[in-house]
PDB file of N, CA and C in Angstrom:
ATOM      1  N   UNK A   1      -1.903   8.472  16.176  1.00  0.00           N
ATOM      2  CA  UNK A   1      -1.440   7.587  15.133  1.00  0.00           C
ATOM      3  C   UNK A   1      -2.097   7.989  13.814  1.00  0.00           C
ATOM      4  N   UNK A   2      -1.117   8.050  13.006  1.00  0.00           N
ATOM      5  CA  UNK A   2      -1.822   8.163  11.351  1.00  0.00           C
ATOM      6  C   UNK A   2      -2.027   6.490  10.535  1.00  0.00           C
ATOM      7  N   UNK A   3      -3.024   6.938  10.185  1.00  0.00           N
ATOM      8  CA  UNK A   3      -2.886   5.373   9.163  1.00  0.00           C
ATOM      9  C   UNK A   3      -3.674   5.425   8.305  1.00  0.00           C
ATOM     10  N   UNK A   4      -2.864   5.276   6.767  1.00  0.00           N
ATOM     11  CA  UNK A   4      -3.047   5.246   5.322  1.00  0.00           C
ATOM     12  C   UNK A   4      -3.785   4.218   4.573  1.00  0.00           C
ATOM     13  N   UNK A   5      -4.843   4.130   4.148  1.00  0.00           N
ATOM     14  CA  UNK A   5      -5.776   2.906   3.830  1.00  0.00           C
ATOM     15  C   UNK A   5      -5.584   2.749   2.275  1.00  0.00           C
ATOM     16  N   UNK A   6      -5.592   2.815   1.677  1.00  0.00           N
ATOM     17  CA  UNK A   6      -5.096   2.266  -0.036  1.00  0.00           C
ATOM     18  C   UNK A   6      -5.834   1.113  -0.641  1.00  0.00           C
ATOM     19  N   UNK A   7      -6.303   1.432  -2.111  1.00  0.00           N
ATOM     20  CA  UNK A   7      -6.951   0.595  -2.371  1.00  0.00           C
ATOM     21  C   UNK A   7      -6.424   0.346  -3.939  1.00  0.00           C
ATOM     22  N   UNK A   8      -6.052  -0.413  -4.329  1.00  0.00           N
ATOM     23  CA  UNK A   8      -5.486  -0.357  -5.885  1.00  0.00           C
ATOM     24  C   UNK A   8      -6.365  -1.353  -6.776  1.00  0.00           C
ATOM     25  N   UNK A   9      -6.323  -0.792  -7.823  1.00  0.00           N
ATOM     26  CA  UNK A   9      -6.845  -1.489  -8.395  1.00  0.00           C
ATOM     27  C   UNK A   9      -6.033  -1.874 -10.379  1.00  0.00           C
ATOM     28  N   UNK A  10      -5.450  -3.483 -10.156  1.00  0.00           N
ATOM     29  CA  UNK A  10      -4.544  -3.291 -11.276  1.00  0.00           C
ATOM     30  C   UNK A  10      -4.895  -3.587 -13.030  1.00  0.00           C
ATOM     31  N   UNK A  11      -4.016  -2.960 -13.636  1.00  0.00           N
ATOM     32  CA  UNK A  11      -4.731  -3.223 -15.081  1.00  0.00           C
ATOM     33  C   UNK A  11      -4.483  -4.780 -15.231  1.00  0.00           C
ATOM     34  N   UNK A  12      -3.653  -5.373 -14.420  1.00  0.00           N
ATOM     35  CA  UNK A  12      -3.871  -7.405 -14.555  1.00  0.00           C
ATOM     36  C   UNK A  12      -4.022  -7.777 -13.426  1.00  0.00           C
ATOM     37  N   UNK A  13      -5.322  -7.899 -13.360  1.00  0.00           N
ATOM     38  CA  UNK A  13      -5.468  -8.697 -11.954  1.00  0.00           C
ATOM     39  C   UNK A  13      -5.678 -10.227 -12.240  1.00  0.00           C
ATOM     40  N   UNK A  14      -4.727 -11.003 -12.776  1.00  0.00           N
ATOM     41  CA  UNK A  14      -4.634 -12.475 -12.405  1.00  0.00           C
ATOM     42  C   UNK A  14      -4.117 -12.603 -10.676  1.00  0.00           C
ATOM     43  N   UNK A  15      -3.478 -14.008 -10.938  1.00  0.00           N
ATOM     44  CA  UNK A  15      -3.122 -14.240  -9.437  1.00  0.00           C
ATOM     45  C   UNK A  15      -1.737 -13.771  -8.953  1.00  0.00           C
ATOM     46  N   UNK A  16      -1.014 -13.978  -9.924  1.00  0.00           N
ATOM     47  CA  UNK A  16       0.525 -13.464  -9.950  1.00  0.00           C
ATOM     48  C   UNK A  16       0.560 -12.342  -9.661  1.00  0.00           C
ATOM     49  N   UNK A  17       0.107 -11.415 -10.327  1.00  0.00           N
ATOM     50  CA  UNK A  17       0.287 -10.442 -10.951  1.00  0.00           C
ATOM     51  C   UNK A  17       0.021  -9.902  -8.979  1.00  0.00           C
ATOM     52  N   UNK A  18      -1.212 -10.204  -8.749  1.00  0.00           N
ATOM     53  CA  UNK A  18      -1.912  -9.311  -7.576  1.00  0.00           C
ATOM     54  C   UNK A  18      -0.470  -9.974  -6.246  1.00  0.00           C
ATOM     55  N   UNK A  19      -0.115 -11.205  -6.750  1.00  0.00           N
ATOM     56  CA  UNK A  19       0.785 -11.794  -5.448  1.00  0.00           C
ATOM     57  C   UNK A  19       1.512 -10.807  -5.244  1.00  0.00           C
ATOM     58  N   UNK A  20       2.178 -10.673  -6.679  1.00  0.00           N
ATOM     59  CA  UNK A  20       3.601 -10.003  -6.969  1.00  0.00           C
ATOM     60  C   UNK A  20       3.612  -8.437  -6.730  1.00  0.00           C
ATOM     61  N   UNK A  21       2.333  -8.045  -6.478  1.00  0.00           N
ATOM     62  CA  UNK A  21       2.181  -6.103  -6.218  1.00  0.00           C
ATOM     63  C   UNK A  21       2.357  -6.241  -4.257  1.00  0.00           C
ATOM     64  N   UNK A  22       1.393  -7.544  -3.862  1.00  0.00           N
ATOM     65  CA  UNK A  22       1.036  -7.511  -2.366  1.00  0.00           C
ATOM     66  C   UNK A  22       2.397  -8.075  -2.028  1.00  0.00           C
ATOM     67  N   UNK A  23       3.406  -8.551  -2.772  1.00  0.00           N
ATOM     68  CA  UNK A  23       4.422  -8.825  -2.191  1.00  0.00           C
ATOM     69  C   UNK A  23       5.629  -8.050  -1.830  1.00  0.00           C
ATOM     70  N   UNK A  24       5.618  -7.033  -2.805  1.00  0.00           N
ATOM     71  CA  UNK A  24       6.153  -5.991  -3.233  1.00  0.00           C
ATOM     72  C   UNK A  24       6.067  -5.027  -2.319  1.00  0.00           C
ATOM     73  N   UNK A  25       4.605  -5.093  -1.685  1.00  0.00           N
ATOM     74  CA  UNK A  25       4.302  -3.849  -0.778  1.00  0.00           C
ATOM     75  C   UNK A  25       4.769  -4.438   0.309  1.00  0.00           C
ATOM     76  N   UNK A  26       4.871  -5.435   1.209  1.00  0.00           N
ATOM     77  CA  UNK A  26       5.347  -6.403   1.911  1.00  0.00           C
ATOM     78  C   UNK A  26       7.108  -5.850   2.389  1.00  0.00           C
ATOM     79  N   UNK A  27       7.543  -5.920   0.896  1.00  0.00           N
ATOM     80  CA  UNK A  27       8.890  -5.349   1.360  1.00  0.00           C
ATOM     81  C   UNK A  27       9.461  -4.034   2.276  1.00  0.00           C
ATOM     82  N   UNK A  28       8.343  -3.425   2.438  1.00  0.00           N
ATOM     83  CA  UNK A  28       8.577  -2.005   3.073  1.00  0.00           C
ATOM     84  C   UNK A  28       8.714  -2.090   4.664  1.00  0.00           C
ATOM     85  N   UNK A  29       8.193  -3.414   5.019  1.00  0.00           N
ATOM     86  CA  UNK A  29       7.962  -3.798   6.324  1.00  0.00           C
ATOM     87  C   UNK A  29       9.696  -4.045   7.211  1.00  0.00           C
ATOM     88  N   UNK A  30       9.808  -3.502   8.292  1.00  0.00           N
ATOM     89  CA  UNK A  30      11.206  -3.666   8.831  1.00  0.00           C
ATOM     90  C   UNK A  30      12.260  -2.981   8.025  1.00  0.00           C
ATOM     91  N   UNK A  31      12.102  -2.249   6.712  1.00  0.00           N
ATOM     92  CA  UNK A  31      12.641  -1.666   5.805  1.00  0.00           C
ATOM     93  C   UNK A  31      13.259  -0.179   6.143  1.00  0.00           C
ATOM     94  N   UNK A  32      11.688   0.598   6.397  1.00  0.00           N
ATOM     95  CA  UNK A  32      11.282   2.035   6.510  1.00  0.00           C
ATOM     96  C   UNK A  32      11.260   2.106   8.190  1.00  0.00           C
ATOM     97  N   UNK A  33      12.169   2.889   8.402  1.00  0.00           N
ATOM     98  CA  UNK A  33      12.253   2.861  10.185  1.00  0.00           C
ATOM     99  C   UNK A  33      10.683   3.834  10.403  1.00  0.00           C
ATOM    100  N   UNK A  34      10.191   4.653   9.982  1.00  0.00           N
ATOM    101  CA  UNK A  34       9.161   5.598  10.420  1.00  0.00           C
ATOM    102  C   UNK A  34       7.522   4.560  10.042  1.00  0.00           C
ATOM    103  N   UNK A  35       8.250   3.481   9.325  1.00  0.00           N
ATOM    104  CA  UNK A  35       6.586   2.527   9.421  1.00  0.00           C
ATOM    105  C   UNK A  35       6.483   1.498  10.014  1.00  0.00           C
ATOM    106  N   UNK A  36       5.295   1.608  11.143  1.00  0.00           N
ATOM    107  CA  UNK A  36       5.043   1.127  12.110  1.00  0.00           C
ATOM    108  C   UNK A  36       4.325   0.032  11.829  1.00  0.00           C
ATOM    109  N   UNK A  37       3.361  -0.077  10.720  1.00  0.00           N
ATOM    110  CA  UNK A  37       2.931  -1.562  10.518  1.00  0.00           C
ATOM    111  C   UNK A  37       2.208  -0.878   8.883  1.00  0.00           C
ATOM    112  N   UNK A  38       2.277  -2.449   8.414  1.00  0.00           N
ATOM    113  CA  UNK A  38       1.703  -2.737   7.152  1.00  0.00           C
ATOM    114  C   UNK A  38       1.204  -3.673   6.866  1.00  0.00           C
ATOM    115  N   UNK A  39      -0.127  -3.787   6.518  1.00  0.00           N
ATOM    116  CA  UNK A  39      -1.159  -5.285   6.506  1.00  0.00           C
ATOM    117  C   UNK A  39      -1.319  -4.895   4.884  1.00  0.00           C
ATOM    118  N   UNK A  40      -1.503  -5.561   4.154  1.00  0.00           N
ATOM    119  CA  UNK A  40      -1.592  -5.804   2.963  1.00  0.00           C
ATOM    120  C   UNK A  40      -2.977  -7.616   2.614  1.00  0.00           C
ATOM    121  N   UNK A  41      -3.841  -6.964   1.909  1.00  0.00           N
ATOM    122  CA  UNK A  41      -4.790  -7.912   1.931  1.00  0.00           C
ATOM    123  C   UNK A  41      -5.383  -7.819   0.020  1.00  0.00           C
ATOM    124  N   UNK A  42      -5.808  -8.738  -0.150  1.00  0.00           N
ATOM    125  CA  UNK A  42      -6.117  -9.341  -1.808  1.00  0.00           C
ATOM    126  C   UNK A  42      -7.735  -9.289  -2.231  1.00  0.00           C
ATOM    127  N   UNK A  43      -8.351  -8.793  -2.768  1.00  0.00           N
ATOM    128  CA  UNK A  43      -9.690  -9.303  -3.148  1.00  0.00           C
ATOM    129  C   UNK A  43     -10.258 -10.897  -3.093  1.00  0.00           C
ATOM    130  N   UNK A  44     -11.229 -11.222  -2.430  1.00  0.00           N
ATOM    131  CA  UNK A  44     -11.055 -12.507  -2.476  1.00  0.00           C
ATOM    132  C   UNK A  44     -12.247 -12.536  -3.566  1.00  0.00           C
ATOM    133  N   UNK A  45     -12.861 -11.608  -3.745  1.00  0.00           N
ATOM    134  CA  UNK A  45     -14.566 -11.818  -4.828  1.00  0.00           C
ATOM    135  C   UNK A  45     -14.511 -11.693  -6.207  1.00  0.00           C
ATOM    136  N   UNK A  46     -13.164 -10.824  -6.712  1.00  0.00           N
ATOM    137  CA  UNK A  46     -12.960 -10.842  -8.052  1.00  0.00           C
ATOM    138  C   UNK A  46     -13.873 -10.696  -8.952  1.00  0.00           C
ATOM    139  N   UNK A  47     -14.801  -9.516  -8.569  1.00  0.00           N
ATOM    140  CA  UNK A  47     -15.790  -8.830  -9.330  1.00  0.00           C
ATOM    141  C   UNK A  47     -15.631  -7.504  -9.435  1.00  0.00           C
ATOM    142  N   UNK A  48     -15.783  -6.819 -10.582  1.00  0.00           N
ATOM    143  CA  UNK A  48     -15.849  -5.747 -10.944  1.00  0.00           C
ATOM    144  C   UNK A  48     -16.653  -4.788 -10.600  1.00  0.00           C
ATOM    145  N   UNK A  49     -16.609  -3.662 -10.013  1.00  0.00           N
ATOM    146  CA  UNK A  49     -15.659  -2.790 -10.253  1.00  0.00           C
ATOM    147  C   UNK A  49     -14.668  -3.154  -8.858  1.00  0.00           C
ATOM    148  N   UNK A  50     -14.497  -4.352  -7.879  1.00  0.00           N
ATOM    149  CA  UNK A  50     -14.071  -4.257  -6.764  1.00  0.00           C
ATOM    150  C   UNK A  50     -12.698  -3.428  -7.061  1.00  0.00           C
ATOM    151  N   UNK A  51     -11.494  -3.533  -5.921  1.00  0.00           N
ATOM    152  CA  UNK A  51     -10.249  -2.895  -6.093  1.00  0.00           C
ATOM    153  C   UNK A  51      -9.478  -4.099  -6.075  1.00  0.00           C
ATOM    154  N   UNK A  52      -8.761  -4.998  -6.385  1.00  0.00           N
ATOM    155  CA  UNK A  52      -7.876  -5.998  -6.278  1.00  0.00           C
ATOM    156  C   UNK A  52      -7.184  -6.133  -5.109  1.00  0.00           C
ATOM    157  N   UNK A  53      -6.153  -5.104  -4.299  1.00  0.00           N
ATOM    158  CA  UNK A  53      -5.764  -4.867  -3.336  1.00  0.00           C
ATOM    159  C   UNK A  53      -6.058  -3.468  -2.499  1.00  0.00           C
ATOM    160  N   UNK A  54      -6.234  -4.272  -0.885  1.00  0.00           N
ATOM    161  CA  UNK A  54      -5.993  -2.952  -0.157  1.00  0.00           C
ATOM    162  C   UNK A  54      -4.776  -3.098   0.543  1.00  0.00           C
ATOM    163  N   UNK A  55      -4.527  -1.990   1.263  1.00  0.00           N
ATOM    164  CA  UNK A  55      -3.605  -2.073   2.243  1.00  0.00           C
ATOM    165  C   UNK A  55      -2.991  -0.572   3.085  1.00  0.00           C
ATOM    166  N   UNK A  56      -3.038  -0.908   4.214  1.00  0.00           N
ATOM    167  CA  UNK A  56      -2.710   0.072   5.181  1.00  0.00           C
ATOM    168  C   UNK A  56      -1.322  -0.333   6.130  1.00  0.00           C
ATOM    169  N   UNK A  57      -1.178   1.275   6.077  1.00  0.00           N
ATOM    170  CA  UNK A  57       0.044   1.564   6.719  1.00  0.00           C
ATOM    171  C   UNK A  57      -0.478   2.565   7.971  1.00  0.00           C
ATOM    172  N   UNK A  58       0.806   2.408   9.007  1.00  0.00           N
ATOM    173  CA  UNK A  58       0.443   3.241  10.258  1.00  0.00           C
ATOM    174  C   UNK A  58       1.716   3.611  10.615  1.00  0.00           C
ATOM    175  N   UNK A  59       1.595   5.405  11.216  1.00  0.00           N
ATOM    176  CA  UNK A  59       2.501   5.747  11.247  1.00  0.00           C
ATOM    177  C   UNK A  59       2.622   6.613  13.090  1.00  0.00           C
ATOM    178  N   UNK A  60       3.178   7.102  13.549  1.00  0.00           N
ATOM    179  CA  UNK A  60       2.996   8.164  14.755  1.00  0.00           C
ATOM    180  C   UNK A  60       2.674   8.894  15.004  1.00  0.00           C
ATOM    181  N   UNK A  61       3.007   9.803  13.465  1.00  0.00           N
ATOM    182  CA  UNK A  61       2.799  11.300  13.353  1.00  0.00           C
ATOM    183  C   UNK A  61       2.658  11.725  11.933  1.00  0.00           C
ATOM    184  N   UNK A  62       2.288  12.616  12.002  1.00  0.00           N
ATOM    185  CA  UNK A  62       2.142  12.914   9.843  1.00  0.00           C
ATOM    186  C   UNK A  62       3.801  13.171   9.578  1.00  0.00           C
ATOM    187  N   UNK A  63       4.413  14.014  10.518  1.00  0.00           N
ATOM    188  CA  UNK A  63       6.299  14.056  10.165  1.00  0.00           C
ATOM    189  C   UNK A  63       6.323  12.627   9.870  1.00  0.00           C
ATOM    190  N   UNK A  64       6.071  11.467  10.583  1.00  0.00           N
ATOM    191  CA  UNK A  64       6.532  10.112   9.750  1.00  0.00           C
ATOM    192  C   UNK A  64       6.119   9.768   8.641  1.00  0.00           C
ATOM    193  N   UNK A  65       4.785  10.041   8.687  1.00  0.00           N
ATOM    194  CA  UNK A  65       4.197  10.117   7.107  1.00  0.00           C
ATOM    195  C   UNK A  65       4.521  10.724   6.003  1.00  0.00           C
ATOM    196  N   UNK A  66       4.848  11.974   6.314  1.00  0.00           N
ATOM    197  CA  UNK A  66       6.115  12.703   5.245  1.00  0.00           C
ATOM    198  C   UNK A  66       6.901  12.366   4.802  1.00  0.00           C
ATOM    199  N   UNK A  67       7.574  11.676   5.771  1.00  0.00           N
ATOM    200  CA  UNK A  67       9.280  11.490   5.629  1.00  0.00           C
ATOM    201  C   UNK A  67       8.976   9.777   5.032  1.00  0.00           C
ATOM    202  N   UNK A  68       8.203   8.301   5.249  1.00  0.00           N
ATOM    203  CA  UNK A  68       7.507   7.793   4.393  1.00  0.00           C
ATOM    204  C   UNK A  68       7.366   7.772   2.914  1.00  0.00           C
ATOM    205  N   UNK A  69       7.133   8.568   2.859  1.00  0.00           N
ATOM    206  CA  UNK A  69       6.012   9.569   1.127  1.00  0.00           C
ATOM    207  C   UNK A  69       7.896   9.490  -0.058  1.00  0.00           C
ATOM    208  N   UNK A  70       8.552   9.864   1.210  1.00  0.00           N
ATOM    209  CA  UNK A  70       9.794  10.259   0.469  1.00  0.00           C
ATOM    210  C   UNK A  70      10.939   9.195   0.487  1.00  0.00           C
ATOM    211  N   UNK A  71      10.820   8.441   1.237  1.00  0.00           N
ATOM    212  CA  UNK A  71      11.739   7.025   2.065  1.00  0.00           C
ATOM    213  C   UNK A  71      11.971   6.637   0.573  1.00  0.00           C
ATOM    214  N   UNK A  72      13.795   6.403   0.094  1.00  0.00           N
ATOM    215  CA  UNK A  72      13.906   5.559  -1.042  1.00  0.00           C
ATOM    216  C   UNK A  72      13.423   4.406  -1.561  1.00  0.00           C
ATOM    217  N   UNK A  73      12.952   3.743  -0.192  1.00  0.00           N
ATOM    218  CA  UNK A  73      12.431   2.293  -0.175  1.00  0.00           C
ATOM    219  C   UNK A  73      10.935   2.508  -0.700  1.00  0.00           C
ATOM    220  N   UNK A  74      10.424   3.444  -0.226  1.00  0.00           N
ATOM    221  CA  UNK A  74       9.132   3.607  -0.700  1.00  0.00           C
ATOM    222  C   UNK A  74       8.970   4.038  -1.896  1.00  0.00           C
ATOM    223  N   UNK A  75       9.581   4.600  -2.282  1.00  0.00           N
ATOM    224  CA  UNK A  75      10.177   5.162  -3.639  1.00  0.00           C
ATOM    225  C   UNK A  75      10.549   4.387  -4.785  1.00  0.00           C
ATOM    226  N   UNK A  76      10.973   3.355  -4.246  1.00  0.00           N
ATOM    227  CA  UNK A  76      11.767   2.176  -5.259  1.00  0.00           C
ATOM    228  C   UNK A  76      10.068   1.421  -5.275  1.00  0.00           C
ATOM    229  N   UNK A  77       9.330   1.303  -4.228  1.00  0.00           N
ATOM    230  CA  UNK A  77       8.674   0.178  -4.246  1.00  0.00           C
ATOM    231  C   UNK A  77       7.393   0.579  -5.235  1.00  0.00           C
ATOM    232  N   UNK A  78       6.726   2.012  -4.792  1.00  0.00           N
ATOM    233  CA  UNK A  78       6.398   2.842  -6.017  1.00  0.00           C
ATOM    234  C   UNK A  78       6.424   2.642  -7.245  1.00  0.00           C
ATOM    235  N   UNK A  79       7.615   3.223  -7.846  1.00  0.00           N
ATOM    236  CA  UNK A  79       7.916   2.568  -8.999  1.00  0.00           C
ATOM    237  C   UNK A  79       7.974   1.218  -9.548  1.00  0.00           C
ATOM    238  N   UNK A  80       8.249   0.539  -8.634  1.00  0.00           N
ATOM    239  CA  UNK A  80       8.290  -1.034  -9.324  1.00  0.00           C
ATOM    240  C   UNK A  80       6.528  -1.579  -9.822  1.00  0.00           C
ATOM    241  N   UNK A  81       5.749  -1.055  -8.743  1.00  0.00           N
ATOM    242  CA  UNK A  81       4.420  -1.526  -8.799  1.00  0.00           C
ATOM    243  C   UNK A  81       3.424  -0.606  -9.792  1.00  0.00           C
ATOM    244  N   UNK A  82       4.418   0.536  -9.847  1.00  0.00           N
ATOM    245  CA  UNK A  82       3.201   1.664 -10.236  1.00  0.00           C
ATOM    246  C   UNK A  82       2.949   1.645 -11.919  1.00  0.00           C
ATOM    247  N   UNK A  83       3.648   0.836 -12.510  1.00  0.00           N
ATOM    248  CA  UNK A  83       3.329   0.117 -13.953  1.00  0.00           C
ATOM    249  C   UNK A  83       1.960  -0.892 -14.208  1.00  0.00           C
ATOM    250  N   UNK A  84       2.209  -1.442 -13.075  1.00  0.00           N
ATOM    251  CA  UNK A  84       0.620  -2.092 -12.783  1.00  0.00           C
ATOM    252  C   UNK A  84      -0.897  -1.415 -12.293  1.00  0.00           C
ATOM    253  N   UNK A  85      -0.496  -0.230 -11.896  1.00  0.00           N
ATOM    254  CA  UNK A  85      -1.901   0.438 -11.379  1.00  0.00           C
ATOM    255  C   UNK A  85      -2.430   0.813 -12.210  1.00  0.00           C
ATOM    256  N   UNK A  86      -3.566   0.406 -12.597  1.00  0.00           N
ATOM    257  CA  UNK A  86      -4.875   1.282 -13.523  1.00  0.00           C
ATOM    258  C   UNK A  86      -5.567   2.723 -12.218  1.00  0.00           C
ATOM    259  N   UNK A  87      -5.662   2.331 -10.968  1.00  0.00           N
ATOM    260  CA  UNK A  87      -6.454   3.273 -10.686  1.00  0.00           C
ATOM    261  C   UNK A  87      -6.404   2.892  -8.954  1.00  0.00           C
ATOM    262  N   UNK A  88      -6.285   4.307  -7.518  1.00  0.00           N
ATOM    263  CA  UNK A  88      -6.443   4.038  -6.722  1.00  0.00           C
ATOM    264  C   UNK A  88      -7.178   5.101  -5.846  1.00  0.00           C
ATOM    265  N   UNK A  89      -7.126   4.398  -4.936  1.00  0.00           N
ATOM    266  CA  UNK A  89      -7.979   5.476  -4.128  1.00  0.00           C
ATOM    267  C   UNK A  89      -7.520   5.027  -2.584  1.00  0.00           C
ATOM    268  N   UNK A  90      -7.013   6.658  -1.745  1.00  0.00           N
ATOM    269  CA  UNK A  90      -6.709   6.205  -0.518  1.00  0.00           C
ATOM    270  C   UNK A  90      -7.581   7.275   0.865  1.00  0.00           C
ATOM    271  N   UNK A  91      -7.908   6.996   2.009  1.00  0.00           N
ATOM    272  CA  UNK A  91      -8.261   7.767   3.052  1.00  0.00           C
ATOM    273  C   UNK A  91      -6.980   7.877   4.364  1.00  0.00           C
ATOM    274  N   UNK A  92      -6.668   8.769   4.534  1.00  0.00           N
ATOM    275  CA  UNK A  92      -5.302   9.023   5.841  1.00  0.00           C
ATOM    276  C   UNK A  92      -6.456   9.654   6.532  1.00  0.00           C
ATOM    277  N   UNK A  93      -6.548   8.714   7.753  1.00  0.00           N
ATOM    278  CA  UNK A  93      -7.009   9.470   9.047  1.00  0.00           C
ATOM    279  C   UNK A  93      -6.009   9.309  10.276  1.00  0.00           C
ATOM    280  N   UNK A  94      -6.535  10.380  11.313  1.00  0.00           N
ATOM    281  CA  UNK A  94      -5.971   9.785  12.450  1.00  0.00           C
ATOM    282  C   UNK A  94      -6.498   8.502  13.167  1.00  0.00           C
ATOM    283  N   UNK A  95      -5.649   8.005  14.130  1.00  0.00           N
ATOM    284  CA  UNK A  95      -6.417   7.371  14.928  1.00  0.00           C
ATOM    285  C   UNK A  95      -5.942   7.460  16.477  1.00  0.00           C
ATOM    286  N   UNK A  96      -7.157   7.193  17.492  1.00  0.00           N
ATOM    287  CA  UNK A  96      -6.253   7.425  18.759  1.00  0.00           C
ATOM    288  C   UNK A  96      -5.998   5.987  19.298  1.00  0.00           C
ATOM    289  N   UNK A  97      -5.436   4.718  18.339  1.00  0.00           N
ATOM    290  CA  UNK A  97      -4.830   3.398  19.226  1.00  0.00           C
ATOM    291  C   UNK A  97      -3.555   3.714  19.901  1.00  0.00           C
TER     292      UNK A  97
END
């Protein structure tokens, strides 16, 4: 199993703002046939330098992860959010669950 850990961090982190990115990412779920799960979680400490949101995705194989990377849905969802990112940082490992 592959799975993508993500950490964003946005140039408005009010409450909306962070709902409306974690909701956004939300949509990919049952969407993208090659993604197998997506947990999406919020800063609850709201101190600086934290990241506002994380969130991980899991996939089968890196071919799903590829094909993912490129999925219109992921693509659309990308763009919609990626006006809000100041800055992220992600780790893809395997895993054997």
């Amino acid at each position: 199993m592959i799975i993508n850990n993500v950490m964003l961090k946005l140039k408005n982190s009010d409450s909306e703002t962070v709902s409306n990115v974690k909701n956004e990412l939300l949509t990919m779920k049952g969407k993208v046939d090659v993604l197998k799960d997506i947990q999406v979680h919020t800063d609850i400490l709201k101190q600086d330098p934290n990241f506002d949101i994380f969130f991980q995705t899991k996939f089968a194989s890196m071919k799903d992860f590829d094909a993912y990377k490129i999925h219109p849905k992921h693509i659309k969802v990308t763009e919609k959010i990626g006006g809000n990112i100041a800055s992220s940082a992600s780790v893809c490992a395997r895993s054997n669950e």
